[in-house]
Protein backbone atom coordinates (compact mmCIF):
# COMPACT_ATOMS: atom_id res chain seq x y z
CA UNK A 1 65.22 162.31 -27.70
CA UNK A 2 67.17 159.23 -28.67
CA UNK A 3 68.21 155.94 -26.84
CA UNK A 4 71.48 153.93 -27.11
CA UNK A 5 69.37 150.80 -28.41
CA UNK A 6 66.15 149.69 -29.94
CA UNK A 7 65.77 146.03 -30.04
CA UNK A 8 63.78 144.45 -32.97
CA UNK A 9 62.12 141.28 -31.64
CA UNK A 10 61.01 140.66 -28.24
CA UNK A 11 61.42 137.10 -28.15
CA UNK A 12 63.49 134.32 -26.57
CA UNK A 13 66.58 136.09 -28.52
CA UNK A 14 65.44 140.18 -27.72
CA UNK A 15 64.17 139.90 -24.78
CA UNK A 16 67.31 138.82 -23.18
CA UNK A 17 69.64 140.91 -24.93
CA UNK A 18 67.13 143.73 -23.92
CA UNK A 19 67.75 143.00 -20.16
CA UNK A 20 71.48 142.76 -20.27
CA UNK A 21 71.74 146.58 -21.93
CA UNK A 22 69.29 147.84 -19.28
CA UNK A 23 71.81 146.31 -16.69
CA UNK A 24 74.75 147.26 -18.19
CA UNK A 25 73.18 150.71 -17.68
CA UNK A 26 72.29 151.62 -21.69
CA UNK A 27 69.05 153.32 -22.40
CA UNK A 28 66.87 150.76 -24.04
CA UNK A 29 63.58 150.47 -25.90
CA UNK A 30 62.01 147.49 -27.76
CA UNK A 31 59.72 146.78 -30.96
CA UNK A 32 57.79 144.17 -31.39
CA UNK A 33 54.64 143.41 -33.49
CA UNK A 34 52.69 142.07 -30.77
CA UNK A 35 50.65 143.99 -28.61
CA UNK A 36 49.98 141.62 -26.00
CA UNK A 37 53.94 141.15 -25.55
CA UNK A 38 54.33 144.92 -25.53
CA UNK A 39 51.36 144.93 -23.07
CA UNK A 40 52.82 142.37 -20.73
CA UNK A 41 56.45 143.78 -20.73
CA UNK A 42 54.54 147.32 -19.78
CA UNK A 43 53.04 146.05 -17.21
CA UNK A 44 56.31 143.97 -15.17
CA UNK A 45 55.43 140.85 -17.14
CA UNK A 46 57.37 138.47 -18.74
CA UNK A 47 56.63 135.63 -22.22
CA UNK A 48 60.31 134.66 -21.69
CA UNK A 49 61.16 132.13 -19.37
CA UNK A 50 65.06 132.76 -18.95
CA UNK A 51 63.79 136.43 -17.90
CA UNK A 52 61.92 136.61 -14.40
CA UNK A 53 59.31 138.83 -13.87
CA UNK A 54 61.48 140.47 -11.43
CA UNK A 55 64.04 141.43 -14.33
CA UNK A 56 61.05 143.33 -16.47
CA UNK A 57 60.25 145.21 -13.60
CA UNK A 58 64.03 145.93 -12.95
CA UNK A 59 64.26 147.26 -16.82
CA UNK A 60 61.11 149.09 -16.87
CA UNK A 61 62.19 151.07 -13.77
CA UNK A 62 65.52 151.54 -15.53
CA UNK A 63 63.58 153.09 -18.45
CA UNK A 64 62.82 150.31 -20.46
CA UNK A 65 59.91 150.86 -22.95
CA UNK A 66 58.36 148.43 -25.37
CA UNK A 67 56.66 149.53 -28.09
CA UNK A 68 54.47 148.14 -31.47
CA UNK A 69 55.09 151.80 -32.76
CA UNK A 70 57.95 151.84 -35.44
CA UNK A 71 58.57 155.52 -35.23
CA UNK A 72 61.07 154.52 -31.97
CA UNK A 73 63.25 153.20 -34.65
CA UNK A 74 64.47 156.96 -35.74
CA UNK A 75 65.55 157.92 -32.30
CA UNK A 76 68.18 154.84 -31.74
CA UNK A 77 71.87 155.13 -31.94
CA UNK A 78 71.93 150.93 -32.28
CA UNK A 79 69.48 149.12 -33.42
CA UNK A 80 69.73 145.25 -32.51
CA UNK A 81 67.45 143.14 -35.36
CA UNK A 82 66.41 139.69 -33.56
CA UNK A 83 63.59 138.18 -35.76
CA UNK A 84 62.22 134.95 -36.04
CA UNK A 85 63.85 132.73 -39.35
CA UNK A 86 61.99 129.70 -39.44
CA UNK A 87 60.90 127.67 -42.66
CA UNK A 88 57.45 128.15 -44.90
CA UNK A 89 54.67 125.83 -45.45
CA UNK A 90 56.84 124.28 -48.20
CA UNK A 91 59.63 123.90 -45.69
CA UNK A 92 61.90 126.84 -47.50
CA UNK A 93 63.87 129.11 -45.46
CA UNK A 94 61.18 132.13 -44.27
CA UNK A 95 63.34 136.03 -44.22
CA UNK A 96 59.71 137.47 -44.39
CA UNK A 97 60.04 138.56 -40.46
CA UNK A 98 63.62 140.20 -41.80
CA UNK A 99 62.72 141.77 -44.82
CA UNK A 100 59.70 143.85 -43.10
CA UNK A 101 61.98 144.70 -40.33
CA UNK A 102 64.85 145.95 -42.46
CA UNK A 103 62.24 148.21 -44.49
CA UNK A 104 61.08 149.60 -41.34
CA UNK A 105 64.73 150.11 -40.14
CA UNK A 106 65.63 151.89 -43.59
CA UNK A 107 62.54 154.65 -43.61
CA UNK A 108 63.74 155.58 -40.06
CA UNK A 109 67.90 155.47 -40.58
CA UNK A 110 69.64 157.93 -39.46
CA UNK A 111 73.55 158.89 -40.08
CA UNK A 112 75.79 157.15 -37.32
CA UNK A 113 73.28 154.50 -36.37
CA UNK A 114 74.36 151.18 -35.62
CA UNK A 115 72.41 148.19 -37.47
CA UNK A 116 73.09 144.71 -36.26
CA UNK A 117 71.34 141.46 -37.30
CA UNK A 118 71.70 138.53 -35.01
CA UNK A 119 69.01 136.11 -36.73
CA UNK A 120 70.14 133.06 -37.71
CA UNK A 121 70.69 132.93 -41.90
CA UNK A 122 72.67 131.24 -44.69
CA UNK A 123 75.89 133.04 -45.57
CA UNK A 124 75.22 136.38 -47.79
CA UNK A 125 72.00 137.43 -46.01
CA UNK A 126 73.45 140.44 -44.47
CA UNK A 127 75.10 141.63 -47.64
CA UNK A 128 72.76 140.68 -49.96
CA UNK A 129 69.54 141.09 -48.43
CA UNK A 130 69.50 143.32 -45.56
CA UNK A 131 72.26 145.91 -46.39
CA UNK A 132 70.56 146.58 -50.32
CA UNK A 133 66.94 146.95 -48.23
CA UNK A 134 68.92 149.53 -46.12
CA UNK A 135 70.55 151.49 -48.72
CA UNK A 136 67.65 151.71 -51.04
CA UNK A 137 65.37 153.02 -48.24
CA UNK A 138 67.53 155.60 -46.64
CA UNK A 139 69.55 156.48 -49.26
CA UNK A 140 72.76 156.29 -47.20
CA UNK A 141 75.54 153.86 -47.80
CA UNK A 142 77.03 151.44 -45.42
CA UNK A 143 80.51 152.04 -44.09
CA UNK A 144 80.03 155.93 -44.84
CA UNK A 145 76.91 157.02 -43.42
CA UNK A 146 75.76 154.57 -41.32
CA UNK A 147 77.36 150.64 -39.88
CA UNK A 148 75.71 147.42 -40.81
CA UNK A 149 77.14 144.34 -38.77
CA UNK A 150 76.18 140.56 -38.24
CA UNK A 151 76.54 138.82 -34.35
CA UNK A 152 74.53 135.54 -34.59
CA UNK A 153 72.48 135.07 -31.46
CA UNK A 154 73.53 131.89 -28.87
CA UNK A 155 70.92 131.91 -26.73
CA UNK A 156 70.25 128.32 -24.95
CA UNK A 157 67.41 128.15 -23.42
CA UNK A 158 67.57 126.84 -19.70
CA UNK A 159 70.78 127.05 -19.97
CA UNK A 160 71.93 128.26 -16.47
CA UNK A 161 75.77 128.07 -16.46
CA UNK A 162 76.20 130.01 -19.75
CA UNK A 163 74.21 133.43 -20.08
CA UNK A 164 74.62 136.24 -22.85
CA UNK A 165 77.11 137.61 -20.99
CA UNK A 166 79.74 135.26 -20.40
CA UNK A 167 79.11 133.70 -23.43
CA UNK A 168 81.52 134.57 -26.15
CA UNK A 169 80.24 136.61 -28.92
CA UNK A 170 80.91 136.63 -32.31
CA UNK A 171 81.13 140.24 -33.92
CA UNK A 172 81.57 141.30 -37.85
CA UNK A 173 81.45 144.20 -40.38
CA UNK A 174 80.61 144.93 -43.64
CA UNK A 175 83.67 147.13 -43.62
CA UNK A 176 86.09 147.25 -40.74
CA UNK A 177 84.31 150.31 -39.43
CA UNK A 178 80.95 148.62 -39.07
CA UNK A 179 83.02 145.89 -37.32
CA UNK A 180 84.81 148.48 -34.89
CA UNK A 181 81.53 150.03 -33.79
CA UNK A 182 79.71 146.39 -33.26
CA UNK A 183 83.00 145.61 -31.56
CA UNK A 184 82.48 148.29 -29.27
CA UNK A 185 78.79 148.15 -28.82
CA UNK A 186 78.98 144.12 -27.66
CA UNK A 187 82.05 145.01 -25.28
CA UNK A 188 79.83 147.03 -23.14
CA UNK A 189 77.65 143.55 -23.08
CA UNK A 190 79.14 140.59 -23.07
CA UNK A 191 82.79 139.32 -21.64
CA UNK A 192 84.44 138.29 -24.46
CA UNK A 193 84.07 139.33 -28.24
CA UNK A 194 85.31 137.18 -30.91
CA UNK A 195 85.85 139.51 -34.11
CA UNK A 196 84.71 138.01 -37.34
CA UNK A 197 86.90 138.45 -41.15
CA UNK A 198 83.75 139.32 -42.54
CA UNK A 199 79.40 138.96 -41.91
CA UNK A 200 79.15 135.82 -44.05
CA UNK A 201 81.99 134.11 -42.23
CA UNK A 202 80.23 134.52 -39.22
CA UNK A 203 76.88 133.72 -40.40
CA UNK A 204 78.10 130.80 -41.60
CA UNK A 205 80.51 129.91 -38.17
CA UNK A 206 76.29 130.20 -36.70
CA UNK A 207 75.55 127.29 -38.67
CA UNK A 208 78.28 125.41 -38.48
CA UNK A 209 77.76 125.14 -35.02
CA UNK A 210 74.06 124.14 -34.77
CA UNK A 211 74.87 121.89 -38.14
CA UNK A 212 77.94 119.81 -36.22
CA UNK A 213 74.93 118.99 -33.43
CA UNK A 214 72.62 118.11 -36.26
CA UNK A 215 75.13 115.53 -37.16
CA UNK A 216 76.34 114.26 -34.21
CA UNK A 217 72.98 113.78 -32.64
CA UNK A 218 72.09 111.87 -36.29
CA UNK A 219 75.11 109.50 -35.70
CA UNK A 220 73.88 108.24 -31.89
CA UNK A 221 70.53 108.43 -33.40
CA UNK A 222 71.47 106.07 -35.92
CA UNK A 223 73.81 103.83 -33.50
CA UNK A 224 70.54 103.77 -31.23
CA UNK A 225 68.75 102.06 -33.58
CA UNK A 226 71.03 99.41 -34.61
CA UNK A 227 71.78 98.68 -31.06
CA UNK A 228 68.07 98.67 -30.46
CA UNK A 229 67.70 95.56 -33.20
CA UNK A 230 70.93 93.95 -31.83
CA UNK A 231 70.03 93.79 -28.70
CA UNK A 232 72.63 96.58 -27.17
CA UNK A 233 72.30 98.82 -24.33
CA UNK A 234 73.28 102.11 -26.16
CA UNK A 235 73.32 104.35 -23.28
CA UNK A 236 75.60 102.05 -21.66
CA UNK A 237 77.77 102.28 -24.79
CA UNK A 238 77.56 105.58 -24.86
CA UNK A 239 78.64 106.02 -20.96
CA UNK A 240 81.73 104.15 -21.45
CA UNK A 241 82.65 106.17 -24.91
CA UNK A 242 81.91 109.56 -23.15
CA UNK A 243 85.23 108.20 -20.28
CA UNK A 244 87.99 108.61 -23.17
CA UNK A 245 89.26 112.03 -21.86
CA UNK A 246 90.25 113.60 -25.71
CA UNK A 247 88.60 112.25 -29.18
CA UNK A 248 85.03 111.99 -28.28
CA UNK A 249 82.28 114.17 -27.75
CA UNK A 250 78.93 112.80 -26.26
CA UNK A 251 75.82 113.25 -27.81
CA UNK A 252 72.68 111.60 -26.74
CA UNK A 253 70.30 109.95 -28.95
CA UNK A 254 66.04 110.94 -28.62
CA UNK A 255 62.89 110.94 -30.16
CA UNK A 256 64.05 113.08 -32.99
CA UNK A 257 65.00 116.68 -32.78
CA UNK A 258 63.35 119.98 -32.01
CA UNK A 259 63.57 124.22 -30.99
CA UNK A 260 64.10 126.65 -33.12
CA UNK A 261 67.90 126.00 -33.96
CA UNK A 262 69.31 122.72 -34.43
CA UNK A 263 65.85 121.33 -37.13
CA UNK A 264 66.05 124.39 -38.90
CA UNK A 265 69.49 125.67 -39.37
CA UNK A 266 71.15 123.15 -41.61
CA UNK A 267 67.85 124.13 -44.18
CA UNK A 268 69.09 127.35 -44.25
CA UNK A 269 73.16 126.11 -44.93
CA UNK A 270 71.37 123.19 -47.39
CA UNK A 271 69.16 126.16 -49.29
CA UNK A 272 72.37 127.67 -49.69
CA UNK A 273 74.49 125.35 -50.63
CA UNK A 274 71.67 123.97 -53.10
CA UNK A 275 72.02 127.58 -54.81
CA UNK A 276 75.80 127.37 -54.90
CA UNK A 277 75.39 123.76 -56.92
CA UNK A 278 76.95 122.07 -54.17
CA UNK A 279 75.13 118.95 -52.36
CA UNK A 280 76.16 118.49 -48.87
CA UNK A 281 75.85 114.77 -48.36
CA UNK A 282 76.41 114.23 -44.88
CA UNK A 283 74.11 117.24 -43.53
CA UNK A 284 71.28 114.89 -46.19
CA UNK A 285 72.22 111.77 -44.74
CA UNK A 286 71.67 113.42 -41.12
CA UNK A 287 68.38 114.77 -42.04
CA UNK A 288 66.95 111.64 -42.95
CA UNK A 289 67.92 109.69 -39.87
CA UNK A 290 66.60 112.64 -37.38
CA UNK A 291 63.68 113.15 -38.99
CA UNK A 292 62.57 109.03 -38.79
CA UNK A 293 63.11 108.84 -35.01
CA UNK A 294 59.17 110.01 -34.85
CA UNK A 295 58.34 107.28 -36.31
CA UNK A 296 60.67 105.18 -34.49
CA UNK A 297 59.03 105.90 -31.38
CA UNK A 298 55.84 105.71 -32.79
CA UNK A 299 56.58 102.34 -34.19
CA UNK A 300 58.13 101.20 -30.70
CA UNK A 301 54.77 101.76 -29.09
CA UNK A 302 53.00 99.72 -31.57
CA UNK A 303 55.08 96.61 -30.86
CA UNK A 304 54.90 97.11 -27.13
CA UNK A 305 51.40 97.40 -27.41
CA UNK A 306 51.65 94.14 -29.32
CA UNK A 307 53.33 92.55 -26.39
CA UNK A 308 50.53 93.20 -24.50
CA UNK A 309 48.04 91.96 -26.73
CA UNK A 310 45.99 95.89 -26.43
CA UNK A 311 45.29 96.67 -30.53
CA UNK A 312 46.19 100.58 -31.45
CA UNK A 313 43.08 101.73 -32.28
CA UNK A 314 41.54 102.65 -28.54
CA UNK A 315 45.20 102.43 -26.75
CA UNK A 316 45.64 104.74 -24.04
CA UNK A 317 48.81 105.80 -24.52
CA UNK A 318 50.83 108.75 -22.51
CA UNK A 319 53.27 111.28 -23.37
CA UNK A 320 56.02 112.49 -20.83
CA UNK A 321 57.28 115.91 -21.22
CA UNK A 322 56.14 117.31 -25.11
CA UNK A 323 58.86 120.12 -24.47
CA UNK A 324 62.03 119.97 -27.32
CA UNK A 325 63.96 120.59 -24.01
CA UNK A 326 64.39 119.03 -20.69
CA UNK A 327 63.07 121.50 -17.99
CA UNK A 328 61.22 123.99 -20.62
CA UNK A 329 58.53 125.24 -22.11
CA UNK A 330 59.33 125.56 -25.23
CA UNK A 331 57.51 122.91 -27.65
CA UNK A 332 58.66 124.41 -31.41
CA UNK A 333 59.55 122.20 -33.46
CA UNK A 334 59.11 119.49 -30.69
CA UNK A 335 59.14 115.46 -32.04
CA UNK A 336 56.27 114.78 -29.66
CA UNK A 337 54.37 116.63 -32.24
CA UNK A 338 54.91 113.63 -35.16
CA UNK A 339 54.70 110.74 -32.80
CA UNK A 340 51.10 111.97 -31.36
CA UNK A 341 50.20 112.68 -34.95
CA UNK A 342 51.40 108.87 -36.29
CA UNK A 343 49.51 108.03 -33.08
CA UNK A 344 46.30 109.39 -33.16
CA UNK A 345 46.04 108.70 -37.25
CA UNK A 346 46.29 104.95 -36.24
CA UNK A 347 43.35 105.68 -33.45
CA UNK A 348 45.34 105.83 -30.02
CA UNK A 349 43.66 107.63 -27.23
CA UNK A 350 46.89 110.13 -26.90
CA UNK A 351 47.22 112.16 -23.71
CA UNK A 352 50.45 114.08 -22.61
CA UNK A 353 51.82 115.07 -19.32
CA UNK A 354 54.10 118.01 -18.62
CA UNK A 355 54.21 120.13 -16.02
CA UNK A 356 56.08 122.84 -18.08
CA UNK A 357 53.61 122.95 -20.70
CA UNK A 358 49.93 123.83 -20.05
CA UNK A 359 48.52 123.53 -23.72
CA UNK A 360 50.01 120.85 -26.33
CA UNK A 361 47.80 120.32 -29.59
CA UNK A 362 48.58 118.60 -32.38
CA UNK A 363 46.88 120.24 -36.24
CA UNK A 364 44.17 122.01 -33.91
CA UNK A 365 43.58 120.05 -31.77
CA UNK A 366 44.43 120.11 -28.17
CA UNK A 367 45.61 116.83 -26.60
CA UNK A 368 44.37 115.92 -23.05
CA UNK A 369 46.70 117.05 -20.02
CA UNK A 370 46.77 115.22 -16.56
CA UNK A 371 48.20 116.51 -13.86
CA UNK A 372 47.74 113.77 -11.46
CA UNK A 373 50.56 111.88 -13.00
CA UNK A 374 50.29 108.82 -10.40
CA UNK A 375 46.94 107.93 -12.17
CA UNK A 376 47.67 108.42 -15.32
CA UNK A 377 50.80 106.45 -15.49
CA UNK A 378 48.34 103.29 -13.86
CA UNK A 379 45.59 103.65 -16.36
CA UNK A 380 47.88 104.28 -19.63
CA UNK A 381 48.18 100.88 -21.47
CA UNK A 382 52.37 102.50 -22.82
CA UNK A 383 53.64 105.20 -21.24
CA UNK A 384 56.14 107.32 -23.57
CA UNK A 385 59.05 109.16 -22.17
CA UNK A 386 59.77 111.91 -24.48
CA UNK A 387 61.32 114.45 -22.61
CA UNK A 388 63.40 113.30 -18.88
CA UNK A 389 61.98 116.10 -16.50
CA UNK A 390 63.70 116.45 -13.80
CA UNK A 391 60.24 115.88 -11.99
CA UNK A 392 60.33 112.24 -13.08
CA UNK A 393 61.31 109.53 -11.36
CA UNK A 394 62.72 106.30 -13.26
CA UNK A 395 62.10 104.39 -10.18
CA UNK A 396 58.51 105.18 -10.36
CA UNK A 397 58.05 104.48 -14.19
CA UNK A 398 59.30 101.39 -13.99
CA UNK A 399 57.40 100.28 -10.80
CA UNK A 400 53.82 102.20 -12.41
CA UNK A 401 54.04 101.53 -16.38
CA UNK A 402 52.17 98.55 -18.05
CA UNK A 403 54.67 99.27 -20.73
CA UNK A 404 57.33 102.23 -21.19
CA UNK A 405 59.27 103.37 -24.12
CA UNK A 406 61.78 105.46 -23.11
CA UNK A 407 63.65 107.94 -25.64
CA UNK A 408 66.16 109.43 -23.15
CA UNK A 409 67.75 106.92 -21.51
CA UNK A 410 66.00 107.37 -18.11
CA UNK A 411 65.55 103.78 -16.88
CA UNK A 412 68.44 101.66 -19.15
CA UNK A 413 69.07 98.93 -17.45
CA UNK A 414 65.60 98.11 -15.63
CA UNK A 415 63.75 94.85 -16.88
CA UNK A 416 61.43 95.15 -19.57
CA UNK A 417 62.58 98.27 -20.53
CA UNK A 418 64.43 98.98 -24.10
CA UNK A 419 67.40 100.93 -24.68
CA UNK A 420 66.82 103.17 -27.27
């Protein structure tokens, strides 16, 4: 028995791409190396916000199985790899979730089959790494026996205008066969496919874009904190910039920058380009700047505690929304992480509210929730608004906070209340 697709990867990437070939009427199974995600999915439940409950229960009565069992692999006609490509301990791009999958993939390969990767990598990886792994294992060659291809995910979380399927997606080959059969494999999907010269152009289009938002957000990170020591409103500045109708592209400035993409991305294009003996100068400059708003914030809290004569060490202080994202749940790579860590290392009391997030520790060791957010906003000595919630009210920080430093802009303008 075989199925039109086997997706690799369950996650925030899989699971969705999973649900859009069940609707589009494809016979679908997943892998995955967890068995309580199998599990759940089995039974009608969902570990992927931007996919109801109601949707696994739609796919599994379509057919849908999920599976920890490998073996699945062998009866595909596609299979779709979406694994995780985060960074090591030492902060070095981590293929490890890749590289298992691809050896998997290659004991199981059979002629015709379809192989797409759609993690994000640096330019080369599906050339260099996956399609040898494939070759070597199965013994068949790409372009003749079977069709290797690279689509880079663009997923956005919470994102409810712009979905997998009307999002454009980019589609390429290692030969123009491989590219005609991903071609036709993503038409049934998606409305719009965007064919590709080649995999590493379109590996490296992936990082491109999540590299141009690394910047950007860098630059109004950095004009934040000038206006902050000149005494500017930058959100103001920034509303009457983001008027000019052709030239200028709004970013917003934050507490420093987090999820799975936009942090770890440029890594994998400045790993690359490192190997290459090229420096990229600007994509350096960037990193530096994103990665000290933490401490920004973290200083900001000191000097408003300061103001109001409370020392650090025994400070009640109180984190709004720990999610990289407004409205989700999804705390990787989140900058509340490094400002409750500078935080608690100078002895704050650190708390956290978010009604999105249930469970928020920091090396270990869970941080206090509230729920009753009208108390805790009274009895924190700052309150720190890290993510803007729709569920928050500027009106009533302003009116409730002993002292607030806001990251996102929420209040600007109220009294006592600083811009950056």
């Amino acid at each position: 028995m075989s199925v039109d697709l086997v997706v690799v990867g369950l996650g925030y990437v899989g699971l969705p791409l999973a649900a859009r070939a069940c609707e589009a009427g494809l016979s679908t199974a997943g892998l995955d190396v967890s068995g309580e995600v199998v599990a759940g999915l089995g039974a009608g439940r969902s570990h992927v916000r931007d996919v109801p409950d109601a949707v696994v229960a739609d796919m599994v009565a379509t057919g849908f199985t999920a599976t920890t069992d490998p073996t699945v692999l062998g009866t595909a006609d596609t299979i779709v790899l979406c694994l995780p490509t985060g960074l090591s301990g030492v902060g070095e791009p981590d293929l490890s979730a890749v590289r298992a999958a691809a050896t998997e993939v290659a004991a199981r390969l059979r002629p015709g089959t379809l192989v797409v990767l759609e993690s994000t990598s640096f330019p080369g990886t599906t050339e260099e790494l996956v399609r040898p792994i494939l070759e070597r294992g199965s013994g068949l060659r790409v372009g003749a026996d079977f069709h290797l291809a690279y689509s880079p995910e663009r997923i956005d979380p919470g994102n409810e205008s712009f979905g997998m399927r009307n999002t454009p997606k980019i589609v390429s080959g290692c030969t123009p066969l491989c590219a005609k059969y991903a071609t036709a494999f993503y038409d049934r999907l998606v409305d719009s496919v965007v064919v590709s010269r080649g995999t590493r152009e379109a590996e490296m289009a992936k990082l491109l874009e999540n590299t141009y938002r690394y910047v950007n957000i860098a630059l109004v990170n950095e004009m934040s904190l000038f206006c902050h020591r000149v005494g500017i409103d930058v959100w103001d500045v920034l509303r009457c910039a983001a008027t000019k109708p052709f030239g200028f592209t709004s970013f917003q400035p934050g507490p420093g920058v987090g999820g799975h993409c936009i942090p770890i991305d440029p890594v994998y294009l400045e790993s690359k380009a490192t190997t290459e003996g090229f420096a990229f100068r600007t994509l350096a400059a960037a990193r530096s700047v994103n990665e000290g708003m933490p401490a920004h914030v973290a200083e900001r809290v000191r000097g408003a505690l300061a103001e109001l004569g409370v020392p650090v060490a025994g400070a009640r202080v109180l984190l709004l929304g720990v999610s990289y994202k407004r409205d989700c749940d999804d705390t990787r790579e989140s900058p509340a992480y490094p400002v409750a860590r500078d935080l608690l290392a100078a002895g704050a009391a650190v708390g956290y509210h978010d009604p999105h997030v249930p469970e928020f520790a920091v090396d270990g060791a869970p941080l206090p929730r509230t729920e009753d957010l009208t108390a805790a906003l009274a009895a924190a000595d700052v309150v720190v608004l890290m993510q803007d919630h729709h569920c928050y009210d500027a009106g009533a920080l302003t009116a409730s906070c002993r002292a607030l430093v806001d990251t996102r802009g929420m209040t600007s303008g109220a009294e006592g209340v600083a811009p950056s």
